[in-house]
N, C-alpha and C. Protein backbone atom coordinates (compact mmCIF):
# COMPACT_ATOMS: atom_id res chain seq x y z
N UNK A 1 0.83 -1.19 0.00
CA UNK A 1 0.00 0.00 0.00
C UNK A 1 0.87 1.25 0.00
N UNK A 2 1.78 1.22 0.50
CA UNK A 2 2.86 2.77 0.92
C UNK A 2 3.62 2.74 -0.27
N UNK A 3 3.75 1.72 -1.44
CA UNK A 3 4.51 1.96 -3.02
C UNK A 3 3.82 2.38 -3.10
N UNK A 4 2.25 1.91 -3.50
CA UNK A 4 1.44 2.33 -4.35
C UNK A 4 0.90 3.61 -4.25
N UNK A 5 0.56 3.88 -2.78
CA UNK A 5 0.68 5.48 -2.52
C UNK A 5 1.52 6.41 -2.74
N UNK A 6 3.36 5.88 -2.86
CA UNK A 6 4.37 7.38 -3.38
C UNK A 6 3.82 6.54 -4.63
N UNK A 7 4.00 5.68 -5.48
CA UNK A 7 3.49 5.76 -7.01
C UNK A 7 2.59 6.47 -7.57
N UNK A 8 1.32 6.49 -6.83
CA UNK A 8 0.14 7.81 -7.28
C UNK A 8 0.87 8.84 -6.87
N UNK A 9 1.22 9.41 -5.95
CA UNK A 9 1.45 10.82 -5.08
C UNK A 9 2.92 11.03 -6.40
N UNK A 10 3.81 10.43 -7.11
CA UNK A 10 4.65 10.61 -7.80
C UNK A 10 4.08 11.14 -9.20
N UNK A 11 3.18 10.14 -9.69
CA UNK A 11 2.34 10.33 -10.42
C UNK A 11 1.62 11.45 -10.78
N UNK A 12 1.04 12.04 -9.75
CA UNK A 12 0.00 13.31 -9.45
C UNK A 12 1.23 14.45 -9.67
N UNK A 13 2.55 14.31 -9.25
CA UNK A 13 3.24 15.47 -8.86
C UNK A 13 4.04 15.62 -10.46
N UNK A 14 4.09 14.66 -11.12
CA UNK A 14 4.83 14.56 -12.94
C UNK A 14 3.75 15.03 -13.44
N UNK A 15 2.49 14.59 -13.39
CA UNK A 15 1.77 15.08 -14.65
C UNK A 15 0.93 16.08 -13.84
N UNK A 16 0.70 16.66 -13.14
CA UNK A 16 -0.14 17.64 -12.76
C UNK A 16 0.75 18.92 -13.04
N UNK A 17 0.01 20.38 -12.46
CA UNK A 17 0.37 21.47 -12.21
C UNK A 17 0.67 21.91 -11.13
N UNK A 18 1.66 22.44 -10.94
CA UNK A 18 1.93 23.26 -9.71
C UNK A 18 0.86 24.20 -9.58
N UNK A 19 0.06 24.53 -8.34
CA UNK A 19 -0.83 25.50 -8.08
C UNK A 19 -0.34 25.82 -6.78
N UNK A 20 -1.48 26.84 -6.31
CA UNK A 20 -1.81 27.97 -5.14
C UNK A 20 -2.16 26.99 -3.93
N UNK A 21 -1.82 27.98 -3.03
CA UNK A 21 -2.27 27.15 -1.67
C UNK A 21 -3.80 27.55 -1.14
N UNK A 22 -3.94 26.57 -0.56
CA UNK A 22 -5.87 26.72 -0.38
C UNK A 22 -5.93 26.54 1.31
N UNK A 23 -6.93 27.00 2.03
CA UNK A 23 -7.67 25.95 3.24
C UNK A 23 -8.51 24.84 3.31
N UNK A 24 -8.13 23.78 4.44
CA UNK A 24 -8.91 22.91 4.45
C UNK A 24 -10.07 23.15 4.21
N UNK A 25 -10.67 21.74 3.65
CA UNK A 25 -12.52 22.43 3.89
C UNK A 25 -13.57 21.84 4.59
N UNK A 26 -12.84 21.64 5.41
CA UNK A 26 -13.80 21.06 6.46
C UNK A 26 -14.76 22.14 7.28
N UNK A 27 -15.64 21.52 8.28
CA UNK A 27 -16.32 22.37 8.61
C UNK A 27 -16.48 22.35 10.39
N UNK A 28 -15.83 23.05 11.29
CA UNK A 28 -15.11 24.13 10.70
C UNK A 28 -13.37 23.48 10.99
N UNK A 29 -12.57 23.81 10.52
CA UNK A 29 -11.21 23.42 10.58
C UNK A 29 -11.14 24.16 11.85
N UNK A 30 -9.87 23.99 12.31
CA UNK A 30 -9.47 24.43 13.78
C UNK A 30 -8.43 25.61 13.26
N UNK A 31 -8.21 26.90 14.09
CA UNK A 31 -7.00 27.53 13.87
C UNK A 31 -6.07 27.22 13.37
N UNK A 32 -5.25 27.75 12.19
CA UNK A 32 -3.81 27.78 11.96
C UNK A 32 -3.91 26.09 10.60
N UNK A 33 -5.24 25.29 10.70
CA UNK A 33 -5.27 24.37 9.93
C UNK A 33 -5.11 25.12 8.01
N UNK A 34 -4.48 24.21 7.73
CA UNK A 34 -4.26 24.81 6.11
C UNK A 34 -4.02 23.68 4.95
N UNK A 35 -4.34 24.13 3.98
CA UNK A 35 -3.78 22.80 2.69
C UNK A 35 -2.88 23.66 1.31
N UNK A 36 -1.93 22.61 1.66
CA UNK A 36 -0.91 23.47 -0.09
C UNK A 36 -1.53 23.10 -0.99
N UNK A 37 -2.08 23.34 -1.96
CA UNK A 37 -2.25 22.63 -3.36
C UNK A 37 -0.91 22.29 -4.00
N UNK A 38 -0.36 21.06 -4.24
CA UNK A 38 1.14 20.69 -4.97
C UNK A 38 0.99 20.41 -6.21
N UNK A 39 -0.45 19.48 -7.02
CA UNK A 39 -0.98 19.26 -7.62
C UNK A 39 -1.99 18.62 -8.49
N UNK A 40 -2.57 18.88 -9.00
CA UNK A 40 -3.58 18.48 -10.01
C UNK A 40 -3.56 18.22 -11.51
N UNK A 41 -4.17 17.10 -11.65
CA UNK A 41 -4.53 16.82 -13.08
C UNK A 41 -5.34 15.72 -13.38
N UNK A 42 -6.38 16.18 -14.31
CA UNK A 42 -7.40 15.38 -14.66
C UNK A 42 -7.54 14.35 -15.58
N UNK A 43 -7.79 13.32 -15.80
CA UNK A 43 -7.67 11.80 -16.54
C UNK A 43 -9.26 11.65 -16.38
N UNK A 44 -9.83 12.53 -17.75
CA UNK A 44 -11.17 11.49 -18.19
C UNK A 44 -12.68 12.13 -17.51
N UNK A 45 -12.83 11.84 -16.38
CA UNK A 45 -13.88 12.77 -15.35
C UNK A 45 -13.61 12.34 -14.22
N UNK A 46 -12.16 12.12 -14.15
CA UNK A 46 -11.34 12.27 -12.70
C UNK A 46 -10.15 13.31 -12.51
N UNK A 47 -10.77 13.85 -11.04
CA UNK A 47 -9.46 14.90 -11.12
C UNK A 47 -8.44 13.73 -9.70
N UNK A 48 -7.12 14.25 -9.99
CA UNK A 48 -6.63 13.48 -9.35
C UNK A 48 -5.64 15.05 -8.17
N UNK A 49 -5.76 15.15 -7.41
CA UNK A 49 -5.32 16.06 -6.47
C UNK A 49 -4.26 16.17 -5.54
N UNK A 50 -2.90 16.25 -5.29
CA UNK A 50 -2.50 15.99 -4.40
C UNK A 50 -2.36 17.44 -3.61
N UNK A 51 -2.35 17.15 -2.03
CA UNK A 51 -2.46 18.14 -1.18
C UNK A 51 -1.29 17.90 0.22
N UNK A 52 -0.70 19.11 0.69
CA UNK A 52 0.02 18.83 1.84
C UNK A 52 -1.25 19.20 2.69
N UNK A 53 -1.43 18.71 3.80
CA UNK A 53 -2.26 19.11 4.95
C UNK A 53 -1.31 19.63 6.58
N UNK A 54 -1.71 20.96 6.76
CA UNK A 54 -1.07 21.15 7.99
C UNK A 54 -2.12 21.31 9.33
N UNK A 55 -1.67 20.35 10.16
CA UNK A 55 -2.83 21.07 11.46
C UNK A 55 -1.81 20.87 12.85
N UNK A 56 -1.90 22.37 13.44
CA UNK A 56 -1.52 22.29 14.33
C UNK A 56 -1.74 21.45 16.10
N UNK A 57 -0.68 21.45 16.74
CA UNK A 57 -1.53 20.99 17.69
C UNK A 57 -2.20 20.75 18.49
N UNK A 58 -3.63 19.81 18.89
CA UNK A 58 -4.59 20.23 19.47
C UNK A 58 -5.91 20.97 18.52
N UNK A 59 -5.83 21.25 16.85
CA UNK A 59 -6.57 21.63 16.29
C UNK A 59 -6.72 19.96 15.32
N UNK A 60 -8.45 20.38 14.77
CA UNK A 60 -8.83 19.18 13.58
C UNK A 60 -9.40 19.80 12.43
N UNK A 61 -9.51 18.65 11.74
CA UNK A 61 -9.78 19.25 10.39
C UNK A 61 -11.34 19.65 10.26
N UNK A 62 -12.17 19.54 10.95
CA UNK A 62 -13.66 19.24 11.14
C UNK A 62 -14.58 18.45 10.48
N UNK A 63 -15.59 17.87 10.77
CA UNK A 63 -16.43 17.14 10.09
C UNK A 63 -16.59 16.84 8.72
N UNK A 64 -16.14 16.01 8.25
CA UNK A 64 -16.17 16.18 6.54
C UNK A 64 -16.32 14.66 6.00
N UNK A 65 -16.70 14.74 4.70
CA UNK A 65 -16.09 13.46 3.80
C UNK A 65 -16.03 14.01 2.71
N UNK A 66 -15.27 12.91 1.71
CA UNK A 66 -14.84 13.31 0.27
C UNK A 66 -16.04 12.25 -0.59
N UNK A 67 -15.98 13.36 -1.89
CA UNK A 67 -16.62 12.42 -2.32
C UNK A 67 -16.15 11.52 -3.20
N UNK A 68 -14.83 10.81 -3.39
CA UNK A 68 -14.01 10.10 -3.87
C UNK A 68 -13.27 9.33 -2.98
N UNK A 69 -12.71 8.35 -2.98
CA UNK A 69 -11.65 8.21 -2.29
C UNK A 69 -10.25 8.86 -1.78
N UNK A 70 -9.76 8.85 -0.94
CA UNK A 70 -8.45 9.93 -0.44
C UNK A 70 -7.48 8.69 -0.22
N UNK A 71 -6.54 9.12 0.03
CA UNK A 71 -4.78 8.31 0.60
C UNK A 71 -4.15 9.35 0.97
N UNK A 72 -3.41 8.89 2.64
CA UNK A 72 -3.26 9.82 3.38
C UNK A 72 -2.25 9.20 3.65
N UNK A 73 -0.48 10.14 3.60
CA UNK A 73 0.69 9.97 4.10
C UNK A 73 1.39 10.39 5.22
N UNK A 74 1.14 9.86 6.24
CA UNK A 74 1.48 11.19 7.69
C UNK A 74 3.30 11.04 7.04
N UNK A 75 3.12 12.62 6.78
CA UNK A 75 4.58 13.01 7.07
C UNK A 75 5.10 13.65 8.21
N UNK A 76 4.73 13.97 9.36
CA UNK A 76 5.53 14.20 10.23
C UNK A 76 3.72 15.09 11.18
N UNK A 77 4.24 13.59 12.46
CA UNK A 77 2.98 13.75 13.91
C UNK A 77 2.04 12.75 13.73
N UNK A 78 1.23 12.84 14.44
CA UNK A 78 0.05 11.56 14.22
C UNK A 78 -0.81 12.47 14.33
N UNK A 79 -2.10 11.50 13.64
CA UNK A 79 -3.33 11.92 12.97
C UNK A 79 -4.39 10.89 13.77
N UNK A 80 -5.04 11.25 14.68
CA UNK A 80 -6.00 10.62 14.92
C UNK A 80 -7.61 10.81 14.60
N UNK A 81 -8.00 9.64 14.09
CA UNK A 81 -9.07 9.56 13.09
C UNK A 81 -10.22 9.08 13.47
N UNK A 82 -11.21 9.46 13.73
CA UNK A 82 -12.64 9.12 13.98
C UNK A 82 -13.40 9.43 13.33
N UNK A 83 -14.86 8.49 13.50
CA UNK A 83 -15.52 8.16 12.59
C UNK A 83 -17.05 9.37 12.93
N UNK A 84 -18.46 8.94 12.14
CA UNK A 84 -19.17 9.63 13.08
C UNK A 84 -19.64 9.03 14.10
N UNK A 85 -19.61 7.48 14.53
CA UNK A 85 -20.25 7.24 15.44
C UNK A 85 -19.24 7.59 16.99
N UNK A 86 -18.22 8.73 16.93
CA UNK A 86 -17.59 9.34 18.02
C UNK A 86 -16.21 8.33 17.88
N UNK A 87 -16.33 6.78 17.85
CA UNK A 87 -15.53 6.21 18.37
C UNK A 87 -14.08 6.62 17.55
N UNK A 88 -12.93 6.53 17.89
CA UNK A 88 -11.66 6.41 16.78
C UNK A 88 -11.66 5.12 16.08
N UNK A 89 -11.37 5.53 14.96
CA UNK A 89 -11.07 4.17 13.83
C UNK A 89 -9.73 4.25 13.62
N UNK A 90 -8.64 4.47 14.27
CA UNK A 90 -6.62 4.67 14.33
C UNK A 90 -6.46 5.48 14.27
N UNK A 91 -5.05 5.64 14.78
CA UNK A 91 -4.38 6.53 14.96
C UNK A 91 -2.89 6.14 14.17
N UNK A 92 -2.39 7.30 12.97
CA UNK A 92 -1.63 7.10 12.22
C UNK A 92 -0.49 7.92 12.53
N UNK A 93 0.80 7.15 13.15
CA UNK A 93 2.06 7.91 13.25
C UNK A 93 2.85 8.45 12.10
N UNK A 94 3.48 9.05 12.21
CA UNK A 94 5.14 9.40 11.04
C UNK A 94 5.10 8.02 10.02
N UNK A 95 5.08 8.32 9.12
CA UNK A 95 5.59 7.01 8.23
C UNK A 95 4.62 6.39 7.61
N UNK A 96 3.28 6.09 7.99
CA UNK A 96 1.82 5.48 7.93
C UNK A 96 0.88 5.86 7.06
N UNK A 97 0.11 5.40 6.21
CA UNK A 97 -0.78 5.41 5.44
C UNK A 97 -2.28 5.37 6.16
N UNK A 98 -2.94 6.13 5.54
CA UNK A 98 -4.76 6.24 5.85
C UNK A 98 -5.69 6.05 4.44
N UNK A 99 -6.50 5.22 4.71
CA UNK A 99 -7.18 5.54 3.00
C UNK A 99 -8.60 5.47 3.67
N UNK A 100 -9.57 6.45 3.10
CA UNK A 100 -10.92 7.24 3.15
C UNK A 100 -11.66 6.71 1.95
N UNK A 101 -12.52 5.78 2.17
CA UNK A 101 -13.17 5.05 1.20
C UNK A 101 -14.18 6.13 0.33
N UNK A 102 -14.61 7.47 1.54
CA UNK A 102 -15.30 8.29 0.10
C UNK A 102 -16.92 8.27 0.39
N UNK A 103 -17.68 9.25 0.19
CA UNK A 103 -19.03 8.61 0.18
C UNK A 103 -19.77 9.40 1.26
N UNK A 104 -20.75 10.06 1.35
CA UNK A 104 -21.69 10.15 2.36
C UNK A 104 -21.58 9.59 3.66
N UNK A 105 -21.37 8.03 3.50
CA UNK A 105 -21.36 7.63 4.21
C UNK A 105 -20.03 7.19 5.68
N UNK A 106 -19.10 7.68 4.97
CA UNK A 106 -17.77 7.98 5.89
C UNK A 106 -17.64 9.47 6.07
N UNK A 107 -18.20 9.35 6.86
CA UNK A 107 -18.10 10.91 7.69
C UNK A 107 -17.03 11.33 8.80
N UNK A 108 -16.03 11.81 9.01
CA UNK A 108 -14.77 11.82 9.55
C UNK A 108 -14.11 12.72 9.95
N UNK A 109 -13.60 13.00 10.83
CA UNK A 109 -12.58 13.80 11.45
C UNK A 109 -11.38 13.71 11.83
N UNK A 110 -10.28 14.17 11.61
CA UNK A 110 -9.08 13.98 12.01
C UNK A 110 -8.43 15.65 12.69
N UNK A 111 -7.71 14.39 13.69
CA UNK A 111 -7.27 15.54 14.75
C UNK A 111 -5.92 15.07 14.99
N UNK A 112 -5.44 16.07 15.51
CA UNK A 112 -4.05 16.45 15.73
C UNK A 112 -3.87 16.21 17.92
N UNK A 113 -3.55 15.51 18.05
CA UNK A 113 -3.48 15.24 19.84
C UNK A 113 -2.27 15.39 20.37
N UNK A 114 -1.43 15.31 19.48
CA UNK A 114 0.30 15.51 20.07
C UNK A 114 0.36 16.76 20.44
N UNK A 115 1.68 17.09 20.41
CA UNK A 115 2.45 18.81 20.49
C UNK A 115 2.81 18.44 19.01
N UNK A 116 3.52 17.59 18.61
CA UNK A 116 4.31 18.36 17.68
C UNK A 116 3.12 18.59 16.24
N UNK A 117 3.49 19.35 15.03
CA UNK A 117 2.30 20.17 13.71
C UNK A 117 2.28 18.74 12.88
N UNK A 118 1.19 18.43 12.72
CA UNK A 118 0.94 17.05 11.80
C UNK A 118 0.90 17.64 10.51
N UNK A 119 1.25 16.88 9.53
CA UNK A 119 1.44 17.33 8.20
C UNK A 119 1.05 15.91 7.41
N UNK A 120 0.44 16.20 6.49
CA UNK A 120 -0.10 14.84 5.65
C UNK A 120 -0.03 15.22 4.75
N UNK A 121 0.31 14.43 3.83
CA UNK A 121 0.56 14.38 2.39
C UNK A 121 -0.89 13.18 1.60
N UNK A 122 -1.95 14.29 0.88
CA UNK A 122 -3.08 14.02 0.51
C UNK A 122 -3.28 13.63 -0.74
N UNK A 123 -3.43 12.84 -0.84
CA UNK A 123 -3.99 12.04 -2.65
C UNK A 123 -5.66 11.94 -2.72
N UNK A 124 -6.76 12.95 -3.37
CA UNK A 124 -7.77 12.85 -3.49
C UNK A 124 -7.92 12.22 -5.17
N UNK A 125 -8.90 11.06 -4.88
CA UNK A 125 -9.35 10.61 -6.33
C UNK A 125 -11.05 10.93 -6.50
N UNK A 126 -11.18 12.17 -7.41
CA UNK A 126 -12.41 12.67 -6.76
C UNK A 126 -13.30 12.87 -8.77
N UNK A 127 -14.23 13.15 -8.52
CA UNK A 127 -15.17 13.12 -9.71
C UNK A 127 -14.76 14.57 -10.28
N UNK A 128 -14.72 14.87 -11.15
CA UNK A 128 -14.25 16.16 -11.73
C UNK A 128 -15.16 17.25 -11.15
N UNK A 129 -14.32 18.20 -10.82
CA UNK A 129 -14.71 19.54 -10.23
C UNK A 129 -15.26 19.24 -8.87
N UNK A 130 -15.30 18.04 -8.15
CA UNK A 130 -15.61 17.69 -6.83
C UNK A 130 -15.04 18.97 -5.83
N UNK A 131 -15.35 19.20 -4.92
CA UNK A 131 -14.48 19.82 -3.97
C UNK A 131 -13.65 18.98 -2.91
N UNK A 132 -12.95 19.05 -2.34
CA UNK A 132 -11.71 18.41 -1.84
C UNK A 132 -12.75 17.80 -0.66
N UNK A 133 -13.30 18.29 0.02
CA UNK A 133 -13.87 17.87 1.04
C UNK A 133 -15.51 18.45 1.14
N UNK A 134 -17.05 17.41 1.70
CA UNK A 134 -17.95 18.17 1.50
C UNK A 134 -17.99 17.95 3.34
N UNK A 135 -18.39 19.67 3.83
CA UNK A 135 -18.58 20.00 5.02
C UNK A 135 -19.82 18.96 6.17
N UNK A 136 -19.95 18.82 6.71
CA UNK A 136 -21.03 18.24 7.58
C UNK A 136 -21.18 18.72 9.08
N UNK A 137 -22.21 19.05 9.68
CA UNK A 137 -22.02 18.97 11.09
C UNK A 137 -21.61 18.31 12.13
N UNK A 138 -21.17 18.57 13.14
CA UNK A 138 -20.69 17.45 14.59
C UNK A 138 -21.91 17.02 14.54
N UNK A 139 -21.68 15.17 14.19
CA UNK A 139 -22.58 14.23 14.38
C UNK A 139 -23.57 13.70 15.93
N UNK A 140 -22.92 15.05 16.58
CA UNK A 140 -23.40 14.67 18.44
C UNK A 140 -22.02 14.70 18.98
N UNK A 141 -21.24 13.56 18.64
CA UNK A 141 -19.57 13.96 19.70
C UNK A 141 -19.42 15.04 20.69
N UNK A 142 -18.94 14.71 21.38
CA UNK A 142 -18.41 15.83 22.55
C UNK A 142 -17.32 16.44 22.20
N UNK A 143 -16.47 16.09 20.80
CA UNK A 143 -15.32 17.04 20.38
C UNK A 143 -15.44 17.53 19.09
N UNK A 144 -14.77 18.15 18.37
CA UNK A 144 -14.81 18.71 17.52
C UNK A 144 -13.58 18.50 16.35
């Protein structure tokens, strides 16, 4: 899984464009949370996206899902990941892969619990002109 992820994420970064940096889009992201755009390029009525993700610590990305599948590279901190039914579904250190099946129905949050700034390196495989992430409310949880 971690070839095949730098193989896409290599992939995305040869044939795409260098672009602008954006914010997460979750709803609502936590302070100081942000996304680079590194790049994009589209194959057919797929855009293929790659993104750095920064969140500081003690902040999350807020309630969201994609509507494609994602692959997630922690490059540096852990990412802890829950679902909507509150519970965590892992926690991904330095080095580790995450993949987001996509859909309405994976509704998700990831948070930052350490000290040190989590940074992820984002592969969205999304329907053309999708947005990176569609917003949702706190499902009930007591965190955010």
């Amino acid at each position: 899984m971690r070839n095949a992820l730098r193989t896409a994420v290599v992939g995305a970064v040869v044939t795409g464009t260098v672009l602008t940096c954006g914010t997460a889009g979750a709803t609502p992201p936590g302070p100081g949370v942000t996304g680079k755009l590194i790049s994009q390029t589209t194959i057919g009525d797929t855009d293929y996206v790659l993104r750095q993700v920064t969140v500081p610590p003690g902040q999350s990305t807020g309630w969201h899902y994609h509507d494609g599948p994602v692959f997630g590279f922690v490059q540096q901190g852990t990412l802890s990941h829950y679902h909507s039914d509150c519970a965590s579904d892992g926690v991904y250190k330095t080095g580790t892969t995450v993949r987001e099946p996509g859909g309405p129905g994976d509704v998700h949050l990831g948070r930052n619990e350490g000290d040190t700034t989590l940074i992820l390196d984002v592969l969205y495989v999304l329907p053309h002109g999708s947005p990176y992430s569609e917003d949702v409310p706190n499902p009930g949880c007591s965190f955010q």
